[in-house]
N, C-alpha and C. Protein backbone atom coordinates (compact mmCIF):
# COMPACT_ATOMS: atom_id res chain seq x y z
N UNK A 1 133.11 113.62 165.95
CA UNK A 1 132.68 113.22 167.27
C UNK A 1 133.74 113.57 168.32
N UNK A 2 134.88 113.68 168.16
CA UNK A 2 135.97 113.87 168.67
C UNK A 2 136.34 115.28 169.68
N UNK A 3 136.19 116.10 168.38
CA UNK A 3 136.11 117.73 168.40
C UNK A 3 134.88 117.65 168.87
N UNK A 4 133.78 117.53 168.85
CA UNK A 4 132.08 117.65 169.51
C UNK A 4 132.66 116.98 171.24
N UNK A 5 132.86 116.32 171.40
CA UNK A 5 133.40 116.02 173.47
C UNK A 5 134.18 116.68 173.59
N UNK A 6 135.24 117.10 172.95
CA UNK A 6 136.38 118.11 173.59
C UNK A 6 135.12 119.70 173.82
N UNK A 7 134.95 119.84 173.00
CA UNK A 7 133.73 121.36 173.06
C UNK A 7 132.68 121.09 174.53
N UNK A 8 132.11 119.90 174.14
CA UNK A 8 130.71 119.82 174.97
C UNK A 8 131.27 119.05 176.33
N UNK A 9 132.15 118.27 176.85
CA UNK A 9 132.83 117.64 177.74
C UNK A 9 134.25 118.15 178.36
N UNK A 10 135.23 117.61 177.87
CA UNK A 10 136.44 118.34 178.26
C UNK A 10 136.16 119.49 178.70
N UNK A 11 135.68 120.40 178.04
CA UNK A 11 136.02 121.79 178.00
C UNK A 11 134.71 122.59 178.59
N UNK A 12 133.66 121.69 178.81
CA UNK A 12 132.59 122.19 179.80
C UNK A 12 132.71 122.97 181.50
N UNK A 13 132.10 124.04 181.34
CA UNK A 13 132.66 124.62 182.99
C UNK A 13 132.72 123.76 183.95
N UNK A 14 131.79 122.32 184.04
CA UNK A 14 131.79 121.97 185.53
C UNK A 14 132.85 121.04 185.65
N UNK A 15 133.68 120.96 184.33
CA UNK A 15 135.08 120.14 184.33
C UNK A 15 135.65 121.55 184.28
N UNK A 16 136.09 122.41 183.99
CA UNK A 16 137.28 123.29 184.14
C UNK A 16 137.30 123.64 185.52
N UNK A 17 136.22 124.49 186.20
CA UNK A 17 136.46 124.81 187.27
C UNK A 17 136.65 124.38 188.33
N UNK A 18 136.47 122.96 188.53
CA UNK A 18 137.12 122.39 190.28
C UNK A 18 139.07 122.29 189.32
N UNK A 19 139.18 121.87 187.95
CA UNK A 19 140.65 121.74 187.56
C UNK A 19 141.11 122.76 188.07
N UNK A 20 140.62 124.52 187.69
CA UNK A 20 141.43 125.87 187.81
C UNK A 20 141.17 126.26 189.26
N UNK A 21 140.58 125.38 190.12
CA UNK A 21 140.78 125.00 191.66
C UNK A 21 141.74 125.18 192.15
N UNK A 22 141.96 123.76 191.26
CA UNK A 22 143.63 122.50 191.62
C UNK A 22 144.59 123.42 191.49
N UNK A 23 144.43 123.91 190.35
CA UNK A 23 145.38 124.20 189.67
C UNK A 23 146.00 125.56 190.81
N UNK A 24 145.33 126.24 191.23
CA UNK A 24 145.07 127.59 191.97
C UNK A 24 146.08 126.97 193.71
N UNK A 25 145.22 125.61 194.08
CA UNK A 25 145.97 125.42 195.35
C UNK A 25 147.13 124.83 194.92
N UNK A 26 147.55 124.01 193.97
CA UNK A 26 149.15 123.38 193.70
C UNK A 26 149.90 124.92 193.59
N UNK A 27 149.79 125.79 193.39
CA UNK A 27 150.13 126.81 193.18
C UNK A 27 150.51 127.78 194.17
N UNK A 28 149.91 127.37 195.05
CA UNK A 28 149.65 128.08 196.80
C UNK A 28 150.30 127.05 197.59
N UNK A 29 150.81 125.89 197.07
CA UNK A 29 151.19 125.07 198.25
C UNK A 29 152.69 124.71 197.73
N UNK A 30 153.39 124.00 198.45
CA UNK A 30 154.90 123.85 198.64
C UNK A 30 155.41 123.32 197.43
N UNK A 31 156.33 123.07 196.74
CA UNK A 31 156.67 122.45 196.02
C UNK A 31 156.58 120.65 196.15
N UNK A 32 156.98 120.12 197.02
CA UNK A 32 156.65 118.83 197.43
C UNK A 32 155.44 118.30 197.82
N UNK A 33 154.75 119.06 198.20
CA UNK A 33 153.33 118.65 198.35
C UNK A 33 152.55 118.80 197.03
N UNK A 34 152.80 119.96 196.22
CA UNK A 34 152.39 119.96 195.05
C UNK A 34 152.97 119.02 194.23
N UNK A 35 154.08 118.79 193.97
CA UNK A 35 154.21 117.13 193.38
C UNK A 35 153.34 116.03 194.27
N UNK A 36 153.52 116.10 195.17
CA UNK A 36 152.44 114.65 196.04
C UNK A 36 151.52 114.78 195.37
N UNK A 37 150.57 116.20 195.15
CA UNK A 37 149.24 116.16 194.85
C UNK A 37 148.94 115.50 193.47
N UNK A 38 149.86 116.13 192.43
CA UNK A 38 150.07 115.95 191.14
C UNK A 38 149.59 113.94 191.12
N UNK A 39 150.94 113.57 191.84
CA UNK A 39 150.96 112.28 192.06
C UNK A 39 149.75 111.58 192.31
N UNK A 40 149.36 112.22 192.95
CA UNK A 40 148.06 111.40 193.77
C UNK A 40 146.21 111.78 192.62
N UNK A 41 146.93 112.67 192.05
CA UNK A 41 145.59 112.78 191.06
C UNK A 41 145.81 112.12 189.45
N UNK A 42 146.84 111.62 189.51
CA UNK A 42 147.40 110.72 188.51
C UNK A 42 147.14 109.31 189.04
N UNK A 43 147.31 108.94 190.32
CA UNK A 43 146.93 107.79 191.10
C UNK A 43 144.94 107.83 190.91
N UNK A 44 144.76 109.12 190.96
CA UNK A 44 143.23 109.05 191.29
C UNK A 44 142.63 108.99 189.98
N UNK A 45 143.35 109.15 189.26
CA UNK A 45 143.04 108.97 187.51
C UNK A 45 142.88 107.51 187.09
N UNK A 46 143.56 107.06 187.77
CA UNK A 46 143.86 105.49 187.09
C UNK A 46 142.92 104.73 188.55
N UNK A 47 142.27 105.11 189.58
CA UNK A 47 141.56 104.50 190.17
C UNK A 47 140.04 104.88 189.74
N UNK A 48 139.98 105.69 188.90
CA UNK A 48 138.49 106.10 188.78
C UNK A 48 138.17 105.57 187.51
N UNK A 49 139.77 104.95 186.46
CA UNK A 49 139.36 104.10 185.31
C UNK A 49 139.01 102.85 185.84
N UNK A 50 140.19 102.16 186.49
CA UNK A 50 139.99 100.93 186.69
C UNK A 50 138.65 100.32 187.60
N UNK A 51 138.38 101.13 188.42
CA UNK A 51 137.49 101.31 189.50
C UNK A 51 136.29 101.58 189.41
N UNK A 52 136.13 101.96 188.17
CA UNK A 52 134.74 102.55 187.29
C UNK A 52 133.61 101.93 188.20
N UNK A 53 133.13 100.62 187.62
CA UNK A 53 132.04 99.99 188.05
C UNK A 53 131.70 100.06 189.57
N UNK A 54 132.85 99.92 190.40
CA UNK A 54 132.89 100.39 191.75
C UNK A 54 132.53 101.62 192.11
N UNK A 55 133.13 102.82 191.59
CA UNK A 55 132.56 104.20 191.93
C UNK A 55 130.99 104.38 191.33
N UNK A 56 130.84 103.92 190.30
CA UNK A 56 129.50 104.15 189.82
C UNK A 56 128.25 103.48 190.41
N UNK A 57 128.76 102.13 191.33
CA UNK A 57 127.28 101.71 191.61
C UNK A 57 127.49 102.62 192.94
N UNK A 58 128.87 102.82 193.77
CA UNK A 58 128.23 103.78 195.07
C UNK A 58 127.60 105.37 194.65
N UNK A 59 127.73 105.21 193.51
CA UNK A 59 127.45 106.95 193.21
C UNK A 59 125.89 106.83 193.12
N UNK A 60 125.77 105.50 192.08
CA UNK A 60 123.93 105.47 191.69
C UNK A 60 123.32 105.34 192.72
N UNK A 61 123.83 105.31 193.87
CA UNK A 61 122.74 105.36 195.38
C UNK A 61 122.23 106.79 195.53
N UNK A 62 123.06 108.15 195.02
CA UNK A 62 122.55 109.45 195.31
C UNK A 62 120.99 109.64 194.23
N UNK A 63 120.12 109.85 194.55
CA UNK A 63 118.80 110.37 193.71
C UNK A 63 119.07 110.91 192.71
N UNK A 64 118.94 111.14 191.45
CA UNK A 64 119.05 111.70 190.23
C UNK A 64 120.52 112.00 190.05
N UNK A 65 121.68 110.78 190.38
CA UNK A 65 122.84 110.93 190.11
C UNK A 65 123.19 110.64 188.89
N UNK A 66 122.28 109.84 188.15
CA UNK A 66 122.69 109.13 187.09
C UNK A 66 122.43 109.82 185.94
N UNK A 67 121.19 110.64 185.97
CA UNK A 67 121.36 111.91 185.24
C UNK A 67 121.78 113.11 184.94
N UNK A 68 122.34 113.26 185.88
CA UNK A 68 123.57 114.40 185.88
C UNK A 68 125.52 113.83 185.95
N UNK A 69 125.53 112.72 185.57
CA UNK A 69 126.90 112.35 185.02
C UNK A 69 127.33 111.83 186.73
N UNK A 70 126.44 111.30 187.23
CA UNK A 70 126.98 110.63 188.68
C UNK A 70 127.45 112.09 189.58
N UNK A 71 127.04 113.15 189.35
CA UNK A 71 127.22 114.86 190.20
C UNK A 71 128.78 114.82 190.49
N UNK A 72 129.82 114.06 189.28
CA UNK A 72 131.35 114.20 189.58
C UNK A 72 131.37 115.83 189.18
N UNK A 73 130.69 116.53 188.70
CA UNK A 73 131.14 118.01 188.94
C UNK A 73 130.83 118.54 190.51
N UNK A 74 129.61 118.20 190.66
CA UNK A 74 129.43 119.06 192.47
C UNK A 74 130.64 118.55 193.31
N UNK A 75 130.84 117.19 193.14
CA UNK A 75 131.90 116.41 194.09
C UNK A 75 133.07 117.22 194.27
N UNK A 76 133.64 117.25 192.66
CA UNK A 76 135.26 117.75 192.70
C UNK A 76 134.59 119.47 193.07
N UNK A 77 134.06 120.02 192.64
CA UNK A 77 133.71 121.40 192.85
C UNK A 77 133.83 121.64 194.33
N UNK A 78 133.06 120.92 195.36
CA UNK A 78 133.07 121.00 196.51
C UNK A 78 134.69 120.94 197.31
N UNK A 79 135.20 119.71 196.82
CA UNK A 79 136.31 119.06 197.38
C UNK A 79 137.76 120.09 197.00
N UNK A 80 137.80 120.52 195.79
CA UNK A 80 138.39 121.53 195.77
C UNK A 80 138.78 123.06 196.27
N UNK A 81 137.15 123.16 196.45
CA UNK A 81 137.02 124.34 197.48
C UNK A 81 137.19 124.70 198.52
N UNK A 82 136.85 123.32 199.56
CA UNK A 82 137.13 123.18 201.01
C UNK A 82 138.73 123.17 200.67
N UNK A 83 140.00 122.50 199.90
CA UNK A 83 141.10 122.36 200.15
C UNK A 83 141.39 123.83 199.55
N UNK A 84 140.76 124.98 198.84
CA UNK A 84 141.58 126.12 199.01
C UNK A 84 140.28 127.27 200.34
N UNK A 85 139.85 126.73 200.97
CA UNK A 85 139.38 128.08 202.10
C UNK A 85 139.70 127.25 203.65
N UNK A 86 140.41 126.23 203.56
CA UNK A 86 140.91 125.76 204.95
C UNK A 86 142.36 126.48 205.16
N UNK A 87 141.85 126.66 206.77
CA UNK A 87 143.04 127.77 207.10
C UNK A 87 144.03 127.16 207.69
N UNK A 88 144.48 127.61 207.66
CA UNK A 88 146.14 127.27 207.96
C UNK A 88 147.06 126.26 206.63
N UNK A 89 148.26 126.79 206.48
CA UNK A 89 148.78 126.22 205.12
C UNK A 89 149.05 124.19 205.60
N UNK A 90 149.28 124.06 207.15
CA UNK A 90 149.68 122.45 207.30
C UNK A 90 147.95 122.12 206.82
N UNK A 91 146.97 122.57 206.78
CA UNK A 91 146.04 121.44 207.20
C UNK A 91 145.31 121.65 205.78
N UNK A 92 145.69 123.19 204.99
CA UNK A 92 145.45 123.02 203.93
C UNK A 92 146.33 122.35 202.52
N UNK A 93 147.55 121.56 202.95
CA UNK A 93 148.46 121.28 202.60
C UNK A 93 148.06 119.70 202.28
N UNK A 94 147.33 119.50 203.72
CA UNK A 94 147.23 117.97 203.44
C UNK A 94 145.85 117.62 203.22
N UNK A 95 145.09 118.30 203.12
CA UNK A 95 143.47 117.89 202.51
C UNK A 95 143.74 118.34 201.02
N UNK A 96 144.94 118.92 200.79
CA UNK A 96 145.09 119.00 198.98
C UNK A 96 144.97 117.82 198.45
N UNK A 97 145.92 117.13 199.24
CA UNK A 97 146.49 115.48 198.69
C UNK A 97 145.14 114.77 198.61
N UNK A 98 144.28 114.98 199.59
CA UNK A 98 142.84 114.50 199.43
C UNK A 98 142.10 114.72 198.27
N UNK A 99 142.16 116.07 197.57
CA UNK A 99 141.41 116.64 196.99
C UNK A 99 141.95 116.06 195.63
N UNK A 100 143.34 116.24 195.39
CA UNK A 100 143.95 115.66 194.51
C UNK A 100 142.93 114.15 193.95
N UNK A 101 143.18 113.22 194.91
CA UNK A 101 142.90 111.61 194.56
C UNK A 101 141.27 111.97 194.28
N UNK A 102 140.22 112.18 194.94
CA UNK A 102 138.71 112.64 194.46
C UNK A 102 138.82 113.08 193.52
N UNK A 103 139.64 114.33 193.05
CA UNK A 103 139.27 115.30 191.58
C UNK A 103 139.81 114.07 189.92
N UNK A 104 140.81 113.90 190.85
CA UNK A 104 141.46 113.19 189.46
C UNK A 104 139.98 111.78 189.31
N UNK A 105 139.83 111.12 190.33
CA UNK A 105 139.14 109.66 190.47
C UNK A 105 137.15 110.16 189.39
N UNK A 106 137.41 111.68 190.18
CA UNK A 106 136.01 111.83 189.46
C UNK A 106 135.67 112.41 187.94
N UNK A 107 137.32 113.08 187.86
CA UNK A 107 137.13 113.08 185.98
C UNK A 107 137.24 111.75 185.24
N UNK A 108 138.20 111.28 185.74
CA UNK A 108 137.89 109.72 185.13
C UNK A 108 136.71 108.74 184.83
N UNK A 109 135.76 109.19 186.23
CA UNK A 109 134.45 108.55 185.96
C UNK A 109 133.99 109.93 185.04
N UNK A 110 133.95 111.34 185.29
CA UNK A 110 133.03 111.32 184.08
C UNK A 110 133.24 111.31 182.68
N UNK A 111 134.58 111.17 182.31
CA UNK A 111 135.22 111.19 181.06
C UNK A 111 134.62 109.48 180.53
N UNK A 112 134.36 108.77 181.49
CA UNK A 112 133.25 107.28 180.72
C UNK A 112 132.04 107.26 180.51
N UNK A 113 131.78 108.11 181.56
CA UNK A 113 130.30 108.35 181.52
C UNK A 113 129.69 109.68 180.09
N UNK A 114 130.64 109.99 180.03
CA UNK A 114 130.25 110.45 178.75
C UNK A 114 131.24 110.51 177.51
N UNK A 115 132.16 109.72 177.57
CA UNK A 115 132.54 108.74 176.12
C UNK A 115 131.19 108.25 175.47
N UNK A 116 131.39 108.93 174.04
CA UNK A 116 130.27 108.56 172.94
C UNK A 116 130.83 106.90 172.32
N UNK A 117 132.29 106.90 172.30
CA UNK A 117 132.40 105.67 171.65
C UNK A 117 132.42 104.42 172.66
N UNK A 118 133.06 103.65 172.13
CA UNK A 118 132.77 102.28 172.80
C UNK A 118 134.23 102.36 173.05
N UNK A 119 135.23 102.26 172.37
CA UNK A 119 136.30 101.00 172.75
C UNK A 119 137.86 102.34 171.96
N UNK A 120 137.44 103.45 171.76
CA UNK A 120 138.13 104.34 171.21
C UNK A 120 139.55 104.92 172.29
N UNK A 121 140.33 104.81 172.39
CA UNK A 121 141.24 105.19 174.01
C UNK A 121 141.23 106.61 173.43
N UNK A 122 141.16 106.92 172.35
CA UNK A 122 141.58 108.44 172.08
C UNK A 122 140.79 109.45 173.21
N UNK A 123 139.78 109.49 172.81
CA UNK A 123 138.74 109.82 174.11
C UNK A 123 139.05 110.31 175.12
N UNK A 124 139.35 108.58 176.06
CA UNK A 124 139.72 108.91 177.54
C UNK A 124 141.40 109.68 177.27
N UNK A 125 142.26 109.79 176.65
CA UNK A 125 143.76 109.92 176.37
C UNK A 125 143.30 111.28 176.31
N UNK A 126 142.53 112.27 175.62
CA UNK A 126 142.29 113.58 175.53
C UNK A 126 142.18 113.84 176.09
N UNK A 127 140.99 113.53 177.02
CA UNK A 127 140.11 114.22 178.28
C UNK A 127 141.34 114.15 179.70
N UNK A 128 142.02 113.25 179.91
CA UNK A 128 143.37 113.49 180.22
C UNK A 128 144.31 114.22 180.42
N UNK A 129 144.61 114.58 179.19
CA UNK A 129 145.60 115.37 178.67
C UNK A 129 144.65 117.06 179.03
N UNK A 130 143.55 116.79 178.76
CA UNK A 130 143.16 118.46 178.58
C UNK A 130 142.90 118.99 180.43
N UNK A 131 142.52 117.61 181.03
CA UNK A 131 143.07 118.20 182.43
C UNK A 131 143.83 118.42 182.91
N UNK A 132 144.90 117.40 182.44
CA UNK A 132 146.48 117.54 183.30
C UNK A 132 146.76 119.21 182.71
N UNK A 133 146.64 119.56 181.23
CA UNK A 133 147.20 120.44 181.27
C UNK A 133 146.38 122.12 181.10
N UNK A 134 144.90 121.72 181.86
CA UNK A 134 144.64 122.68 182.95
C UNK A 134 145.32 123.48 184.39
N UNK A 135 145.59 121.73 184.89
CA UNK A 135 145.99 122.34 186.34
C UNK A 135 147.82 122.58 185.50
N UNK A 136 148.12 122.46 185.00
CA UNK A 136 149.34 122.80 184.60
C UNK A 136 149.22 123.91 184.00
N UNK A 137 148.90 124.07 183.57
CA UNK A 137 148.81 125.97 182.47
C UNK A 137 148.61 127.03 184.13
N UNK A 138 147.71 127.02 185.33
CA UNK A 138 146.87 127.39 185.74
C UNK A 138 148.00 127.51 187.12
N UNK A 139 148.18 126.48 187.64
CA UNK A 139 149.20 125.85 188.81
C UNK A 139 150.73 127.09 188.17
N UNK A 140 151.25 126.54 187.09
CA UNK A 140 152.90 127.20 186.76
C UNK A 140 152.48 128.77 186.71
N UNK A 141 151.57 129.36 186.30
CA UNK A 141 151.06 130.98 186.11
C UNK A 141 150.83 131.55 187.05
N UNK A 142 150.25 130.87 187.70
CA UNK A 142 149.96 131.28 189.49
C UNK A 142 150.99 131.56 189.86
N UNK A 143 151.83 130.55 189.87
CA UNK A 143 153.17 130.04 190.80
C UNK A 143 154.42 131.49 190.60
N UNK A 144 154.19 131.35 189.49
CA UNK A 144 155.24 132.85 188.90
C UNK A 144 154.84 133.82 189.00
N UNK A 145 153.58 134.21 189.47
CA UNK A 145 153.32 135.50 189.39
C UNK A 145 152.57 135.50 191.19
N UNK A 146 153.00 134.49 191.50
CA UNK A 146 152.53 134.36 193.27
C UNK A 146 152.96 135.75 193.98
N UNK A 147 151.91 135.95 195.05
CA UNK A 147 152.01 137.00 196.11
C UNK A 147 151.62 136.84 197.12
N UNK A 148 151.85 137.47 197.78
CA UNK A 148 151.63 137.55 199.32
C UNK A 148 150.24 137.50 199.48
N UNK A 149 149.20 138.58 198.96
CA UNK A 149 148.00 138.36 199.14
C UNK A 149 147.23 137.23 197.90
N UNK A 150 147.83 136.66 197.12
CA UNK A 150 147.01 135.70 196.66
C UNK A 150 146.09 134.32 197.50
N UNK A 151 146.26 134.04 198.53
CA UNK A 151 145.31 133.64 199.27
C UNK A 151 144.47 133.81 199.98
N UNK A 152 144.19 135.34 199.14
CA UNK A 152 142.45 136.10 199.65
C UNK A 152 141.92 135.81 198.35
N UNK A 153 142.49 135.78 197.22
CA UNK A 153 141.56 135.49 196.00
C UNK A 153 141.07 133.93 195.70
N UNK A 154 142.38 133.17 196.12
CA UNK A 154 142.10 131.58 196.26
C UNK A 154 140.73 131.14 197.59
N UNK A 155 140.68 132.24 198.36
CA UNK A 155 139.66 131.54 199.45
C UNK A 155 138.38 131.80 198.82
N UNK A 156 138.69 133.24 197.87
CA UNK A 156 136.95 133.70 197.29
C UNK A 156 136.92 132.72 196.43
N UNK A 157 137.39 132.20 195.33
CA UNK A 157 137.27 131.29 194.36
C UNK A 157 137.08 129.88 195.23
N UNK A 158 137.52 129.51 195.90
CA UNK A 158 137.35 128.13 196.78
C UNK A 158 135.67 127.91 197.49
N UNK A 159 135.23 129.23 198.17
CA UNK A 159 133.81 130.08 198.23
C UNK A 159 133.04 129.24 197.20
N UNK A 160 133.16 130.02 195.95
CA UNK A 160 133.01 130.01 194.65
C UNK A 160 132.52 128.65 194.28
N UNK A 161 133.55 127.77 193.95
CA UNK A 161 133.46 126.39 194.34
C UNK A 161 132.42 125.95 194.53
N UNK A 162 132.36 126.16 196.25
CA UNK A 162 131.73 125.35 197.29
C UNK A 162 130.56 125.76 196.84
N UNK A 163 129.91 126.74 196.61
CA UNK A 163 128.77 127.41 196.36
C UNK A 163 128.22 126.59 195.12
N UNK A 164 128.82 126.80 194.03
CA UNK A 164 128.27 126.34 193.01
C UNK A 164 128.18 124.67 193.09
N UNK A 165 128.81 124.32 193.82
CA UNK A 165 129.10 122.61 193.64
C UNK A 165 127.41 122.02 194.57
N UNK A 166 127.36 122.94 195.52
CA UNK A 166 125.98 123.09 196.82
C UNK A 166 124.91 123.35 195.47
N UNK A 167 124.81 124.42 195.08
CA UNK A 167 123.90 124.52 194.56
C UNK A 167 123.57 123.69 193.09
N UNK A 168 124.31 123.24 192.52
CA UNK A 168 124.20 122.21 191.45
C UNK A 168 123.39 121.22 191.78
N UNK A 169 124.22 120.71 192.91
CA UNK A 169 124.00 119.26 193.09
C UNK A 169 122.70 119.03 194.02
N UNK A 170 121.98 120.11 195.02
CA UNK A 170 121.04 119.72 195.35
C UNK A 170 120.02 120.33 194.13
N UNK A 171 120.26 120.68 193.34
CA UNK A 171 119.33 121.47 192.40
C UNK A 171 119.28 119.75 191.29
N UNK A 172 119.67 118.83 191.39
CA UNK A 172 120.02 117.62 190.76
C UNK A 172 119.05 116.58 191.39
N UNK A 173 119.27 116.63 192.68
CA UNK A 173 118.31 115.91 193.74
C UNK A 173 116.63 116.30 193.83
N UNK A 174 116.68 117.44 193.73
CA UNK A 174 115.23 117.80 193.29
C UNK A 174 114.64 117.14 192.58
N UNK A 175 113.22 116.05 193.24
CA UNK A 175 112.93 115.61 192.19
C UNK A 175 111.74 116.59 191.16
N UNK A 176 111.60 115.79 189.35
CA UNK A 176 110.95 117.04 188.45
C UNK A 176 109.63 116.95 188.90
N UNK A 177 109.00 117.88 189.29
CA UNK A 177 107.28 118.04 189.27
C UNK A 177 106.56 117.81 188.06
N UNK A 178 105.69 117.12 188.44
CA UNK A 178 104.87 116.41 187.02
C UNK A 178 103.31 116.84 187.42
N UNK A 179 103.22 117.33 186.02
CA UNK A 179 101.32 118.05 186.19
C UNK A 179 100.40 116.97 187.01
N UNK A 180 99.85 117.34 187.86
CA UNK A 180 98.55 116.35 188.24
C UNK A 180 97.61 116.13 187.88
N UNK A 181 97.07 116.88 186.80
CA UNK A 181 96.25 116.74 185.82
C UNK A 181 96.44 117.20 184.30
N UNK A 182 96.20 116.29 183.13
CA UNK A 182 96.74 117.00 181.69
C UNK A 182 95.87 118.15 181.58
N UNK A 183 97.18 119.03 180.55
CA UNK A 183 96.55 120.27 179.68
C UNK A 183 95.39 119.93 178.91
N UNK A 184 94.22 121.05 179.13
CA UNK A 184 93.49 120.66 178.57
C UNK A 184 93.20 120.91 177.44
N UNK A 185 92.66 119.73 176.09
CA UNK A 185 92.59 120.06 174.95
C UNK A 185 92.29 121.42 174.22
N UNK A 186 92.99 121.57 173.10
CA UNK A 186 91.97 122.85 172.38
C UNK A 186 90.88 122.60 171.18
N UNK A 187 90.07 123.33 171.88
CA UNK A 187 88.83 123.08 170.91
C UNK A 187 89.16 123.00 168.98
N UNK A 188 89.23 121.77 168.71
CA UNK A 188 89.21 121.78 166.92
C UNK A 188 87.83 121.81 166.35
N UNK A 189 87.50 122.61 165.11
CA UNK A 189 86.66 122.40 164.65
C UNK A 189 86.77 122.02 163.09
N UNK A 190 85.99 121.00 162.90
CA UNK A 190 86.09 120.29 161.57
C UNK A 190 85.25 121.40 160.45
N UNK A 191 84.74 121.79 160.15
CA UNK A 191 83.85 122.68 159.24
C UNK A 191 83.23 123.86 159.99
N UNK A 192 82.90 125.14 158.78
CA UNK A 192 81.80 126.20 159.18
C UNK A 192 80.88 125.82 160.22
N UNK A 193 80.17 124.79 160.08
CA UNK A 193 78.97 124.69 160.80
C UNK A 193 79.13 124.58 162.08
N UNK A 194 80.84 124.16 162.49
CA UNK A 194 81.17 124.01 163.87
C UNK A 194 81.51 125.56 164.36
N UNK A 195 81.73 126.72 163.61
CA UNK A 195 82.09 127.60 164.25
C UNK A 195 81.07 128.08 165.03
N UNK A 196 81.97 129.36 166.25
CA UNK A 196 80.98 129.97 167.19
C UNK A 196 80.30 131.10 166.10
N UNK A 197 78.86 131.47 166.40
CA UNK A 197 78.42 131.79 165.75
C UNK A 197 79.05 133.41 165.15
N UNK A 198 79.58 134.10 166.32
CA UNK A 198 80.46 135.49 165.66
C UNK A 198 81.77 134.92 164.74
N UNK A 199 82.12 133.95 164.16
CA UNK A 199 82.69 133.59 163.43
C UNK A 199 82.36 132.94 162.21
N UNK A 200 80.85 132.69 162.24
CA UNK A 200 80.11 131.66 160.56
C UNK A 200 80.62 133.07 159.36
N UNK A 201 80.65 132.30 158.42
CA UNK A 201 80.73 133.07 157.17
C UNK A 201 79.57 133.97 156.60
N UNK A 202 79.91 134.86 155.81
CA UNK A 202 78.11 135.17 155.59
C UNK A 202 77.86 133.90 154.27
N UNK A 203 76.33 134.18 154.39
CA UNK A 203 75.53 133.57 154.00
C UNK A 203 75.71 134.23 152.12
């Protein structure tokens, strides 16, 4: 069960990609602000455990939130994106710190919302660990191999983001269309005598 959430959860795209976001703007932004951010999505980690029941009943107000894991992927997807295609480095500097506390607050809710066990910490301790050391693998690689034009590729991926997080999540809200009238039966026939007549047996 363990290895089955790390595959189907942890490691699902709509959790990696707002992380390789993060990971993309800590990478693009100052050293001190990128610790703030760090900070503050470690803060947003431990407000989206403790806080659970709180984030989840304002979330169950969105239409078909509850079936798509409360839409904490469109959220962080979105929120990540706007903090790498806002221009200028002060104002994209400090909606990081924003983005930070949402991304971290909303893996937390969905790392409960889809815990199979009950009372297991291993779980939430993985799903954790396999984010922190997303934006860490992702953030330090960037960082060392940073350039001058890397914040034309961070704005297309931030794009990217925003796009997919838009289109998820109203594609979630949609409600499902249901037939207005049932399919109609197919004709069974119990014996020969019921067949159409280019089908009787010979005689």
């Amino acid at each position: 069960m363990f290895t089955w959430w790390i595959l189907s959860s942890a490691l699902a795209p709509e959790r990696i990609l707002p992380l390789v976001g993060l990971g993309v703007a800590l990478a693009l932004a100052g050293r001190r602000c990128s610790l703030g951010a760090l900070a503050l999505f470690g803060g947003g980690v431990a407000v989206g455990f403790f806080g659970r029941d709180w984030l989840l009943s304002a979330l169950e107000a969105i239409p078909g939130a509850t079936s798509h894991h409360f839409l904490t992927g469109p959220i962080s997807s979105v929120t990540v994106g706007v903090a790498l295609v806002l221009p200028g480095a002060r104002l994209r500097s400090w909606f990081l710190l924003i983005a930070a506390v949402v991304a971290g607050s909303v893996l937390a809710v969905a790392i409960e919302v889809t815990n199979p066990s009950l009372h297991d910490v291993s779980i939430p301790l993985a799903g954790v660990v396999v984010g922190l050391w997303i934006i860490a693998a992702v953030s330090l690689t960037a960082r060392e191999f940073r350039r001058a034009w890397f914040a034309i590729p961070a704005r297309i991926l931030g794009s990217w983001l925003i796009a997919i997080g838009l289109l998820y999540g109203g594609a979630s809200l949609i409600p499902k269309q249901t037939p207005a009238f049932p399919p109609p039966a197919e004709p069974t026939f119990s014996g020969p005598d019921r067949l159409p007549p280019d089908l009787q047996p010979p005689q």
